[in-house]
Protein backbone atom coordinates (compact mmCIF):
# COMPACT_ATOMS: atom_id res chain seq x y z
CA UNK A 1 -35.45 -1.94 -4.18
CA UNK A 2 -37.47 -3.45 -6.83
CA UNK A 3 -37.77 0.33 -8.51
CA UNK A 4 -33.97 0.73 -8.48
CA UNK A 5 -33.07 -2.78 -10.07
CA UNK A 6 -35.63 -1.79 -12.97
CA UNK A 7 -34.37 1.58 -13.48
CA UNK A 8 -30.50 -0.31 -13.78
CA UNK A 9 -31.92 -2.81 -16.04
CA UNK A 10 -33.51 -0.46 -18.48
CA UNK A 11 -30.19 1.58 -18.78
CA UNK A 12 -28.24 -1.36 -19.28
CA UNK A 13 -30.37 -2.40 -22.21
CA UNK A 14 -30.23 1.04 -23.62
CA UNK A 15 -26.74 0.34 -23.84
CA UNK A 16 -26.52 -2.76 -25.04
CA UNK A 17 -29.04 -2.05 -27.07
CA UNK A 18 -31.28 -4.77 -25.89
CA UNK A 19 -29.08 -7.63 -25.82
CA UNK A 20 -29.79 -10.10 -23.04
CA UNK A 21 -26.57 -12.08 -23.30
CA UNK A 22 -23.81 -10.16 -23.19
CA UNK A 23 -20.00 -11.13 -23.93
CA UNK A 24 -18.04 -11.69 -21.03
CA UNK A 25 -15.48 -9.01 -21.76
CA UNK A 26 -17.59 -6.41 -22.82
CA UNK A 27 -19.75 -6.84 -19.49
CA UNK A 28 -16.64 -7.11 -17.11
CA UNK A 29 -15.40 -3.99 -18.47
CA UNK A 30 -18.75 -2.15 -17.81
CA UNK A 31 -18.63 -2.46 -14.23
CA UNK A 32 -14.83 -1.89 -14.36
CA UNK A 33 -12.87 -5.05 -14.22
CA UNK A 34 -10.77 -5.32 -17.03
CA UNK A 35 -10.47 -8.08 -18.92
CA UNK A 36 -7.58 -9.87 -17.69
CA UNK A 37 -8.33 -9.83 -14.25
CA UNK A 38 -12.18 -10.99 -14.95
CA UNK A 39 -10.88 -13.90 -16.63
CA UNK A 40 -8.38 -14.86 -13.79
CA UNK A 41 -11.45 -14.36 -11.43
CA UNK A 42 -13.39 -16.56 -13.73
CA UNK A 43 -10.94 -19.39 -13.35
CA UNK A 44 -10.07 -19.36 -9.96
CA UNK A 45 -14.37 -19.02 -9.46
CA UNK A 46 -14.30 -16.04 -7.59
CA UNK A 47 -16.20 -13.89 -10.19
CA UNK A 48 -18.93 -12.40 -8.73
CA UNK A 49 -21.63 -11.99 -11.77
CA UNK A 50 -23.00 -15.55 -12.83
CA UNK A 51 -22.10 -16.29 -16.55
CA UNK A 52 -23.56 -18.09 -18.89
CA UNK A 53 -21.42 -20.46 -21.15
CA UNK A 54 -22.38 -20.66 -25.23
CA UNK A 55 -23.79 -24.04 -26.59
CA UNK A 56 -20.83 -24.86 -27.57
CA UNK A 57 -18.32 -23.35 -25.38
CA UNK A 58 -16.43 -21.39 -26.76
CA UNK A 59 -17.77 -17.95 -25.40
CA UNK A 60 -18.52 -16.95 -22.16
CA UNK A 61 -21.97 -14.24 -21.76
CA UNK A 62 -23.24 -12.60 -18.99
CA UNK A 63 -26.87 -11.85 -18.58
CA UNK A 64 -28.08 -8.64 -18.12
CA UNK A 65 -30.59 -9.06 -15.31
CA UNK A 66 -27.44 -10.37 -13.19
CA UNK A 67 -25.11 -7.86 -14.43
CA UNK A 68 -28.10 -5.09 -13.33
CA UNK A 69 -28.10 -6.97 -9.94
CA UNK A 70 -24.44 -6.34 -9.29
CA UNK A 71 -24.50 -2.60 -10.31
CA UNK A 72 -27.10 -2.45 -7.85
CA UNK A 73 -25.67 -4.40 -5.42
CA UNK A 74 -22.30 -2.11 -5.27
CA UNK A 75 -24.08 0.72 -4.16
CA UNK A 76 -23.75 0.91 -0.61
CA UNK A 77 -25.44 3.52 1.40
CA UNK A 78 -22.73 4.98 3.65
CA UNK A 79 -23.77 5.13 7.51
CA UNK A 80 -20.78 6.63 8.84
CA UNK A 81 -20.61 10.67 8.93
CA UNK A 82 -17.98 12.29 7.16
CA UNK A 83 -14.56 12.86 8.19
CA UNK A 84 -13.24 16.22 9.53
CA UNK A 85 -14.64 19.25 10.75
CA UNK A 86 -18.63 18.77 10.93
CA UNK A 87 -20.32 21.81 8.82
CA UNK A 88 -22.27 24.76 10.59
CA UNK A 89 -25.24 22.98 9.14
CA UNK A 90 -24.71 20.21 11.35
CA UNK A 91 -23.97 21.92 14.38
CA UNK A 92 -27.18 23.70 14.29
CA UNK A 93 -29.20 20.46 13.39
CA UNK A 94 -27.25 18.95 16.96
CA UNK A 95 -28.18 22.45 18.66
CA UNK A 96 -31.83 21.92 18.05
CA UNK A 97 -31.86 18.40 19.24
CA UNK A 98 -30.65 19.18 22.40
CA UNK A 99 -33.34 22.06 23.09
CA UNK A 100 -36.07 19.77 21.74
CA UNK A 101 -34.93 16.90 24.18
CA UNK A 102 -34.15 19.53 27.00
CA UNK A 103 -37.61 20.88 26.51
């Protein structure tokens, strides 16, 4: 896991060339919220990246280890087998199981 949240976070700063704060609407928009809606989520506090006010408060950042966490953590590995007819590949694969537990 540790490999995969490195390999986000060093794509992310390629893109962002290196920044480590980035603005709220630029990083929202990355992961494919658009703006509006992020900022809606942001007041209701139901935005799921942590943000990171300015000193002053009058711009919201995100930081780019958390925004690499969330990329990650929308990948979801699916368990479920897909939908429809199941392939000749898989038939065979289901074949050989039953002669290996048969034998």
């Amino acid at each position: 896991m540790q490999a995969q949240i490195s390999s986000t976070l060093q794509i992310l700063l390629v893109r962002f060339n290196g920044q480590i704060l980035i603005p709220f609407a630029t990083a929202s928009a990355s992961v494919g919220i658009p703006e509006q809606t992020a900022r809606n989520l942001l007041c209701k506090k139901k935005f799921p990246i942590p943000t990171v006010p300015n000193t002053n408060g009058t711009r919201i950042f995100i930081h780019i280890s958390d925004l690499a966490e969330y990329v990650d953590s929308l990948r979801v590995e699916s368990s479920n087998p897909k939908r429809g007819r199941p392939s000749k590949a898989s038939k065979f694969q289901a074949i050989q199981r039953a002669k290996m537990e048969g034998v």
